[in-house]
N, C-alpha and C. Protein backbone atom coordinates (compact mmCIF):
# COMPACT_ATOMS: atom_id res chain seq x y z
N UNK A 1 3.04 68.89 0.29
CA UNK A 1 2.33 67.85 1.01
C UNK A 1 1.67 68.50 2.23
N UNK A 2 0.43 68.17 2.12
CA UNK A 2 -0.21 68.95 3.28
C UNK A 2 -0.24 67.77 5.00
N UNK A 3 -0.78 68.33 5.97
CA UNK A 3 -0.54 68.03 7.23
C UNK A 3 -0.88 66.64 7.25
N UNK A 4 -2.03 66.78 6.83
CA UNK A 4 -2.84 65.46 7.14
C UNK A 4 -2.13 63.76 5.87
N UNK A 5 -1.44 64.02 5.12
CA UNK A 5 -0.57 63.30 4.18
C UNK A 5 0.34 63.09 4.96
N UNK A 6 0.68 64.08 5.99
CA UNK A 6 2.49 63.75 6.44
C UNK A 6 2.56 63.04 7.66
N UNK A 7 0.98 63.59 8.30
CA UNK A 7 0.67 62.84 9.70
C UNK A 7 0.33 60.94 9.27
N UNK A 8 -0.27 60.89 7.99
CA UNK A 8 -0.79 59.41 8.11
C UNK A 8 0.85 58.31 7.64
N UNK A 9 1.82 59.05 6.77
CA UNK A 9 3.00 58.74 6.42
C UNK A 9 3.94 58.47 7.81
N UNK A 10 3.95 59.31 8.68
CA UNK A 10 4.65 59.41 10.16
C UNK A 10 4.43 58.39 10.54
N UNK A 11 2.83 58.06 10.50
CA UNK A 11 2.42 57.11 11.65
C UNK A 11 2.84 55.98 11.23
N UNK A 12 2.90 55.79 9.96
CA UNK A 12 3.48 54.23 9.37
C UNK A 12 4.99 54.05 10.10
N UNK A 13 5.54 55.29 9.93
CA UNK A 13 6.88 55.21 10.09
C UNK A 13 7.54 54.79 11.25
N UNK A 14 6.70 55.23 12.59
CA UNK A 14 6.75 55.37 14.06
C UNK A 14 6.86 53.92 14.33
N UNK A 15 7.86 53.05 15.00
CA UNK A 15 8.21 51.97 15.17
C UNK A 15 7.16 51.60 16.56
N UNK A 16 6.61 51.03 17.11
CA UNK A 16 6.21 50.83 17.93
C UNK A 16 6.77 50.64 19.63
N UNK A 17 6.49 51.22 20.40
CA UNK A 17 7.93 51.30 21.31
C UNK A 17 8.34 52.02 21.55
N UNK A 18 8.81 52.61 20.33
CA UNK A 18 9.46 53.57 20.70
C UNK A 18 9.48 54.86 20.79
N UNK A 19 10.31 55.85 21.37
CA UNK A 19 10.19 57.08 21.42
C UNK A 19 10.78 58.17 21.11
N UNK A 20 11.65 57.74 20.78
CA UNK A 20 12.58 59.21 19.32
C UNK A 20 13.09 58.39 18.39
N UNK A 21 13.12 58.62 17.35
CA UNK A 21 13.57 57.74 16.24
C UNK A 21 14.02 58.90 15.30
N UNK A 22 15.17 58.83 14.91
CA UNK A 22 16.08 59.43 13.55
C UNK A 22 16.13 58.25 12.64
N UNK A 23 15.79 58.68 11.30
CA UNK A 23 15.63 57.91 9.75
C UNK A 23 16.05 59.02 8.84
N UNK A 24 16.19 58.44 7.81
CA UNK A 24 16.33 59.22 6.12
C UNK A 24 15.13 59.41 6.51
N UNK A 25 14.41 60.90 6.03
CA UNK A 25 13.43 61.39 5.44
C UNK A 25 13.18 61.17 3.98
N UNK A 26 11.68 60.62 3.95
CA UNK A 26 10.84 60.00 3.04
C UNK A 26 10.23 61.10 1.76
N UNK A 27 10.39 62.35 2.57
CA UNK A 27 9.91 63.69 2.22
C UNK A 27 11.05 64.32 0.96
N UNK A 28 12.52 64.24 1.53
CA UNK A 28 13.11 65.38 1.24
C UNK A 28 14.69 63.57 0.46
N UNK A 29 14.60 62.87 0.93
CA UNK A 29 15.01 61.85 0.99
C UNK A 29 16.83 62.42 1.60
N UNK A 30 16.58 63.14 2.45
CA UNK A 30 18.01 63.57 3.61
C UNK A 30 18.10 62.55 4.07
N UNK A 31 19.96 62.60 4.30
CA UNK A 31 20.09 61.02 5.15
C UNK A 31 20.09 61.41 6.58
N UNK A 32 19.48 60.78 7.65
CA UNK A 32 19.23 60.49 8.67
C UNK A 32 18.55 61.95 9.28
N UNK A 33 18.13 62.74 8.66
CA UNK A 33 17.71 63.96 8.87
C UNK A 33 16.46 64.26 9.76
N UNK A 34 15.37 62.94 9.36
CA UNK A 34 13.99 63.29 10.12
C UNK A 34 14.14 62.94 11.79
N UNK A 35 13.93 63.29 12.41
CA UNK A 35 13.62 62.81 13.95
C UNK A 35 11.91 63.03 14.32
N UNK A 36 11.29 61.66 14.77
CA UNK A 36 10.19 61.81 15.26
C UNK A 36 10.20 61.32 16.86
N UNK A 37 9.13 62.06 17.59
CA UNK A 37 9.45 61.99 19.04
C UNK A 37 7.72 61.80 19.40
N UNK A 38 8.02 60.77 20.26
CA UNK A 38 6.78 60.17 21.00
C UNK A 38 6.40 60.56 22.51
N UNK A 39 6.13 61.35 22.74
CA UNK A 39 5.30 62.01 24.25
C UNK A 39 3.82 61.47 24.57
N UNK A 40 3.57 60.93 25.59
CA UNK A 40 2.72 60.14 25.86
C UNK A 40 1.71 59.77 24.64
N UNK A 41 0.58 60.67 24.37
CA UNK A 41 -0.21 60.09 23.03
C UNK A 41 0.23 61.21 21.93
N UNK A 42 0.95 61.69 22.13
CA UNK A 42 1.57 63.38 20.98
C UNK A 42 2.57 62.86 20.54
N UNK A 43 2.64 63.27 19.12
CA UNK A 43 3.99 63.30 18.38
C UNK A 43 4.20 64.02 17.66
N UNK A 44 5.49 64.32 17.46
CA UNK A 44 6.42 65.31 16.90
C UNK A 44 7.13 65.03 15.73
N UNK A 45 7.19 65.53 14.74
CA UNK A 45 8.69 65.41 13.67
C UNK A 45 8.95 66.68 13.05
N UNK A 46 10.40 66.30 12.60
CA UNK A 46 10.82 67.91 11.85
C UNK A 46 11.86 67.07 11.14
N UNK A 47 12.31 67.24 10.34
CA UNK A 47 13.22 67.27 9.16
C UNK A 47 14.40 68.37 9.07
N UNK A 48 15.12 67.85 9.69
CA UNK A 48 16.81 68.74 9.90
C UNK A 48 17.13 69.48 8.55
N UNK A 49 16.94 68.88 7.72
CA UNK A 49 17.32 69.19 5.95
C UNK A 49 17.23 70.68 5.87
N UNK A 50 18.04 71.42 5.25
CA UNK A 50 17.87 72.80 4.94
C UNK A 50 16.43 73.13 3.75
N UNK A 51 16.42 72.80 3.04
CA UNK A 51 15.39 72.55 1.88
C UNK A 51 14.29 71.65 2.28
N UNK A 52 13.98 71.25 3.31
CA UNK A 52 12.86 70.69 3.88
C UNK A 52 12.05 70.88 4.39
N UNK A 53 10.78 71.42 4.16
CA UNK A 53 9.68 71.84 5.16
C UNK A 53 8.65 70.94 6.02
N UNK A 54 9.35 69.48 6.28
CA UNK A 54 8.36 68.73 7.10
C UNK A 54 8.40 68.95 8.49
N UNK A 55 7.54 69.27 9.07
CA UNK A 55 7.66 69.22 10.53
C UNK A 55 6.27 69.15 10.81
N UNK A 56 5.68 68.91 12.48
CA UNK A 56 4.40 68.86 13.03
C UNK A 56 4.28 68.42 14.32
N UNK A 57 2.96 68.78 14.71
CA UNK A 57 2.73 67.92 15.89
C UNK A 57 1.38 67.61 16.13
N UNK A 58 1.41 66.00 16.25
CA UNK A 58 -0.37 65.73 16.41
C UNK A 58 -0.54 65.74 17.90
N UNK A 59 -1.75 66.16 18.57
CA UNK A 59 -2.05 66.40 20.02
C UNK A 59 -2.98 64.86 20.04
N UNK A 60 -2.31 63.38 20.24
CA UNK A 60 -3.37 62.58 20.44
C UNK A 60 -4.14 62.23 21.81
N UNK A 61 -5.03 61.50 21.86
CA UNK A 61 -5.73 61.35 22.74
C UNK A 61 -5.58 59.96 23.84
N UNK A 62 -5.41 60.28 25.17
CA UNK A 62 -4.68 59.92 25.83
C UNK A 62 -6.19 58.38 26.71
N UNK A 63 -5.49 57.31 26.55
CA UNK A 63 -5.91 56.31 27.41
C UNK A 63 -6.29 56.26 28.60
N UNK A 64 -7.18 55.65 29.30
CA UNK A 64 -6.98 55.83 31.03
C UNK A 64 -5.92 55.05 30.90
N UNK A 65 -5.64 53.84 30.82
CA UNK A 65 -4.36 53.33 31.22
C UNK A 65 -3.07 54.30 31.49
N UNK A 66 -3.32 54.91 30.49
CA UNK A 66 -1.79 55.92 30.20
C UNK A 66 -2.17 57.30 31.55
N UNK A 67 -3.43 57.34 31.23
CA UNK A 67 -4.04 58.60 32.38
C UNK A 67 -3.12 58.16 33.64
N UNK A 68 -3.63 56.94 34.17
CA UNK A 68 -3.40 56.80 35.48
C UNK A 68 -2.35 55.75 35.81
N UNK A 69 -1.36 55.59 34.94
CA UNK A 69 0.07 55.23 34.87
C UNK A 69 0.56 55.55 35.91
């Protein structure tokens, strides 16, 4: 699965709100293995699983609101 498949899958996944979230991975189907992490407009995931190669990070693009928070 390439980047851009795993980034649009993440984003479904990403609860709104919030900002680290551990789930079963969708990828590798490990139980509670994936952790995704929310930094202002950037996010992160990796997949704990030994046999799992999901991980990433999208650099998104940041709001004035969020700018001048």
């Amino acid at each position: 699965m390439n980047f851009s498949q795993q980034l649009s899958l993440i984003k479904t996944l990403v609860p709104s709100g919030e900002v680290n979230t551990r789930m079963d991975c969708p990828f590798c189907s490990g139980t509670n293995t994936l952790t995704i992490k929310r930094e202002n407009a950037d996010l992160f995931w990796y997949c704990f699983h030994a046999s799992c190669s999901v991980k990433g990070k999208h650099v998104g693009e940041m709001t004035m609101e969020q700018i001048y928070a």
